[in-house]
C-alpha atoms as a PDB file:
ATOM      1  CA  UNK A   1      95.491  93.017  95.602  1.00  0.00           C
ATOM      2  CA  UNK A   2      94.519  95.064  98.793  1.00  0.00           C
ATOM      3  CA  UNK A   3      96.322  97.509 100.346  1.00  0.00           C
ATOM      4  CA  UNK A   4      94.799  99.112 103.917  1.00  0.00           C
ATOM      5  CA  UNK A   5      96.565 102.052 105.344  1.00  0.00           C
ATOM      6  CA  UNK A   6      96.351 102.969 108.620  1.00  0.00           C
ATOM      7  CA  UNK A   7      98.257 105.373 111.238  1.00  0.00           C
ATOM      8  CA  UNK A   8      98.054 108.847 110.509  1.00  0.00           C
ATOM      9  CA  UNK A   9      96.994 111.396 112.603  1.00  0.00           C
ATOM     10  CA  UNK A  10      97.640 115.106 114.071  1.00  0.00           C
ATOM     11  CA  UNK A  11     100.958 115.518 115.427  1.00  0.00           C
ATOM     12  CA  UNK A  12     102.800 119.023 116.479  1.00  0.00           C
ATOM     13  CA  UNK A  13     106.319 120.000 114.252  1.00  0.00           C
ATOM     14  CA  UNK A  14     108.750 117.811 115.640  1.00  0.00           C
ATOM     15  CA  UNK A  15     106.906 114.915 116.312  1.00  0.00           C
ATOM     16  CA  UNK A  16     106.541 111.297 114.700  1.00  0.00           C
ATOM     17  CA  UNK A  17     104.827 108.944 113.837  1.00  0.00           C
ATOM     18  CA  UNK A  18     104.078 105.552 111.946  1.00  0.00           C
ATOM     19  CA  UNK A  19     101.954 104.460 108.597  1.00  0.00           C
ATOM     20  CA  UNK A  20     101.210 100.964 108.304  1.00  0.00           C
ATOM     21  CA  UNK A  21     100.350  99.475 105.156  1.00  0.00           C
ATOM     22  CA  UNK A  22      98.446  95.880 105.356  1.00  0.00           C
ATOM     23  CA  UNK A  23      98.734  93.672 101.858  1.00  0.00           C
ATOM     24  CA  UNK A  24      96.841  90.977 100.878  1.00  0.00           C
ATOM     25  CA  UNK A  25      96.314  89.139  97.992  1.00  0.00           C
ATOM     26  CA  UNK A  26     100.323  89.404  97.033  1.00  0.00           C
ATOM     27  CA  UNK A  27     103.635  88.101  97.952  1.00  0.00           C
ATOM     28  CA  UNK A  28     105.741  90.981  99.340  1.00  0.00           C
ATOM     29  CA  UNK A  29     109.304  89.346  98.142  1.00  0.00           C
ATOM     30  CA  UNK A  30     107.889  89.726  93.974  1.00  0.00           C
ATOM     31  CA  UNK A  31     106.858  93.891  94.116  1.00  0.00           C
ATOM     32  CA  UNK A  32     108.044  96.967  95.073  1.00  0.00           C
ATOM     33  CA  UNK A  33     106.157  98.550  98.001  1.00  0.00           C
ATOM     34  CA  UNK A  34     106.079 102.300  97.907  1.00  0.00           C
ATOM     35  CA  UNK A  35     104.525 105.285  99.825  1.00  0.00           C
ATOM     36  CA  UNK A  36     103.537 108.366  98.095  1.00  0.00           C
ATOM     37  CA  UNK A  37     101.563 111.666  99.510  1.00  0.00           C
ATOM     38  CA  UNK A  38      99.227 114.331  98.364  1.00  0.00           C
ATOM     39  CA  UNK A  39      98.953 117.548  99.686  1.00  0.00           C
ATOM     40  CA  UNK A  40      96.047 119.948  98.798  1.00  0.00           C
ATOM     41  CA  UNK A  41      96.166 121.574  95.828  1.00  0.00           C
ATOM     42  CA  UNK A  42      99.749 119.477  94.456  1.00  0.00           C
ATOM     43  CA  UNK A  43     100.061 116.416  92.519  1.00  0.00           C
ATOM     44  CA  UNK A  44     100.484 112.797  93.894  1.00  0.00           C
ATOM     45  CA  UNK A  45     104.204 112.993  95.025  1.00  0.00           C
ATOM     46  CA  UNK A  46     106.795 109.623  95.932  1.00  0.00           C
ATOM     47  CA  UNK A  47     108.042 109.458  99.476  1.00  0.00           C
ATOM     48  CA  UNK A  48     110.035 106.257  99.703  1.00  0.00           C
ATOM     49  CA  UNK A  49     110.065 102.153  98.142  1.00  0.00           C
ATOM     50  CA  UNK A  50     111.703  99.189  98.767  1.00  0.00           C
ATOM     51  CA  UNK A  51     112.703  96.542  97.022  1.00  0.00           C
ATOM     52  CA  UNK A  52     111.850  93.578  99.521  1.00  0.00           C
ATOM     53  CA  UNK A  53     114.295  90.692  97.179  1.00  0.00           C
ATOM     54  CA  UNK A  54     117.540  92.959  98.116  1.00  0.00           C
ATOM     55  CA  UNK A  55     116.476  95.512 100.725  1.00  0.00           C
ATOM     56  CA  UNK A  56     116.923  98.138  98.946  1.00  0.00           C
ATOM     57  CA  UNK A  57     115.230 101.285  99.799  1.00  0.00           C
ATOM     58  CA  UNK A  58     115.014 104.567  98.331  1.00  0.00           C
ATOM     59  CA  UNK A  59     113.652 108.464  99.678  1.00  0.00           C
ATOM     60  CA  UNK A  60     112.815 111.334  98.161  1.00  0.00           C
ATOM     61  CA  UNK A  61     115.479 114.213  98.601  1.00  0.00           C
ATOM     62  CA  UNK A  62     113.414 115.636 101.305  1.00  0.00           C
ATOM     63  CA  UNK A  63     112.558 113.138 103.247  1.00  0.00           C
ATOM     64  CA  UNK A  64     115.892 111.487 103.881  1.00  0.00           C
ATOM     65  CA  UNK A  65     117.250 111.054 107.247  1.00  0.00           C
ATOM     66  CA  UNK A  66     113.722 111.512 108.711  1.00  0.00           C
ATOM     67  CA  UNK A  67     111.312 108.884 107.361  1.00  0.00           C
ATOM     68  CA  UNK A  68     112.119 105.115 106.929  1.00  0.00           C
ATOM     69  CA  UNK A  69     110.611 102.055 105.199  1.00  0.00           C
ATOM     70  CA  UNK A  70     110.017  98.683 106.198  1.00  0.00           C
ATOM     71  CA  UNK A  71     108.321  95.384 106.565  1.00  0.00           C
ATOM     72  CA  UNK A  72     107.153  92.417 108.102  1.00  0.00           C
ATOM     73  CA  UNK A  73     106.908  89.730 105.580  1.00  0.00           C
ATOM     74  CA  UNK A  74     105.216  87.238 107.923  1.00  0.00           C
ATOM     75  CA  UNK A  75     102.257  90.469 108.590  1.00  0.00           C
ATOM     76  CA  UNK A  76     102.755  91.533 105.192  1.00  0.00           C
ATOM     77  CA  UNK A  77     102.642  94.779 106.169  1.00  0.00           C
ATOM     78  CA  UNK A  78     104.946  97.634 105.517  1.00  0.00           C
ATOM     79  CA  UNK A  79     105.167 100.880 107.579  1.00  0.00           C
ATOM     80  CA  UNK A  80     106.723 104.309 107.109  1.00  0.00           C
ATOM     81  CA  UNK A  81     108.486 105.306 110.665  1.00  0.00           C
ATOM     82  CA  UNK A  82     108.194 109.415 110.071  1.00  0.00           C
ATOM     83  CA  UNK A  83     110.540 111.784 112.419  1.00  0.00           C
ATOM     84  CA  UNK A  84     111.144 115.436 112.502  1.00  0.00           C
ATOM     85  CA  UNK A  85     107.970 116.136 110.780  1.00  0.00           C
ATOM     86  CA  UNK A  86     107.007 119.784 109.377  1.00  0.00           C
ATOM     87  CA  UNK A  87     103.621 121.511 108.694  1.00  0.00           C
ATOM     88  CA  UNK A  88     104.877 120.692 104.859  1.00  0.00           C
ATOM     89  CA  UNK A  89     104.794 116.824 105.367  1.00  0.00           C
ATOM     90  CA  UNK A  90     100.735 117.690 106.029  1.00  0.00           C
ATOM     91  CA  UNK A  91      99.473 115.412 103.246  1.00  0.00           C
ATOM     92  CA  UNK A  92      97.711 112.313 102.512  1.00  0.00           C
ATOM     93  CA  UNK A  93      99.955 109.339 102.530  1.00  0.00           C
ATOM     94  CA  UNK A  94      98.955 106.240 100.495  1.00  0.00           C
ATOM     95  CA  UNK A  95     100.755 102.688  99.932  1.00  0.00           C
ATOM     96  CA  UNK A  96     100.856 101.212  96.334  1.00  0.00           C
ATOM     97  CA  UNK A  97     102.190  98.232  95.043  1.00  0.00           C
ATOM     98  CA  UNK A  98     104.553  97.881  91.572  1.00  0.00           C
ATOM     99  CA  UNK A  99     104.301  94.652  90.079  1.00  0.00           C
ATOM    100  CA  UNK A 100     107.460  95.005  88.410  1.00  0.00           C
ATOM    101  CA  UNK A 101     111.034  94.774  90.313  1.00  0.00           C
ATOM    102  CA  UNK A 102     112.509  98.068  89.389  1.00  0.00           C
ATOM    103  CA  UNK A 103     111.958 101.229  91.961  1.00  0.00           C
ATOM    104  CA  UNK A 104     110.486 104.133  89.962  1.00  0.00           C
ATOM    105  CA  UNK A 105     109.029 107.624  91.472  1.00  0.00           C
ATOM    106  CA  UNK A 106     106.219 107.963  89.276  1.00  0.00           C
ATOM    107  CA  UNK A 107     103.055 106.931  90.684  1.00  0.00           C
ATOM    108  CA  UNK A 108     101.498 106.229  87.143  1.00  0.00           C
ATOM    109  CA  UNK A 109     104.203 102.962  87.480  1.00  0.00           C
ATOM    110  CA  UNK A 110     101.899 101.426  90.627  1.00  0.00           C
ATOM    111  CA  UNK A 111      99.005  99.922  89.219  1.00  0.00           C
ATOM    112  CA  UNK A 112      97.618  99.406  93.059  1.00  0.00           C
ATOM    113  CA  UNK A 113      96.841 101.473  95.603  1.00  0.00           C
ATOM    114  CA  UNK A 114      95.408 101.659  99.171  1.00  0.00           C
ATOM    115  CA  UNK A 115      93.047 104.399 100.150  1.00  0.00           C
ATOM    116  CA  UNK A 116      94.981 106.667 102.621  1.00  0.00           C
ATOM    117  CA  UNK A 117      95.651 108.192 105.478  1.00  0.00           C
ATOM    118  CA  UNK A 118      95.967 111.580 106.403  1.00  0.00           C
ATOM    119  CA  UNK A 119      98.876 113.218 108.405  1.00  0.00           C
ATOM    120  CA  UNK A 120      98.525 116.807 109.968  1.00  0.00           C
ATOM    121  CA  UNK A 121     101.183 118.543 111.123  1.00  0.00           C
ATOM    122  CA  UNK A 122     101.061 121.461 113.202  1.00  0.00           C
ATOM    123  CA  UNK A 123     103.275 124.268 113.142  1.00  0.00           C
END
């Protein structure tokens, strides 16, 4: 499994923008897809997953209403379309891949990861 991530940048408060994720080597419709971030100094924290055999998706608290997951099965890619964004989303956002078809938040549950891509946001 390969995951390449791709898309971040520096953006002012406010702005958006939008991870990719590129996959290979798995089928989309048997994993969970999930995006977590690391900001300097804290721990490895989950943003959002989906679930690609029902659709389901799921956020963290703070990023509801503002970031959203999806895919392109045919690409197999996934993306994270972020809005609003604040000087606290500033982190470094990574794909990973769960072998196993139940959404969990800890990152010690995705046994593959892509290498990230980091997001700046200016205040």
């Amino acid at each position: 499994v390969q995951l390449q991530a791709s898309g971040g940048g520096l953006v002012q408060a406010g702005g958006s923008l939008r991870l990719s994720c590129a996959a290979s080597g798995l089928t989309f419709s048997r994993y969970i897809m999930g995006w977590f971030r690391q900001a300097p100094g804290k721990e490895r924290a989950f943003v959002a997953a989906v679930r690609w055999t029902s659709g389901y998706t799921y956020y963290a608290d703070s990023m509801k209403g503002r970031f959203t997951i999806s895919g392109d099965n045919a690409k197999n890619t996934i993306y994270l379309q972020m809005n609003s964004l604040k000087p606290e989303d500033t982190a470094v956002y990574s794909c990973a891949v769960r072998p196993v078809l139940v959404i969990t938040t800890n990152p010690d549950d995705y046994p593959y990861w892509g290498q990230g891509t980091q997001v700046t946001v200016s205040s």
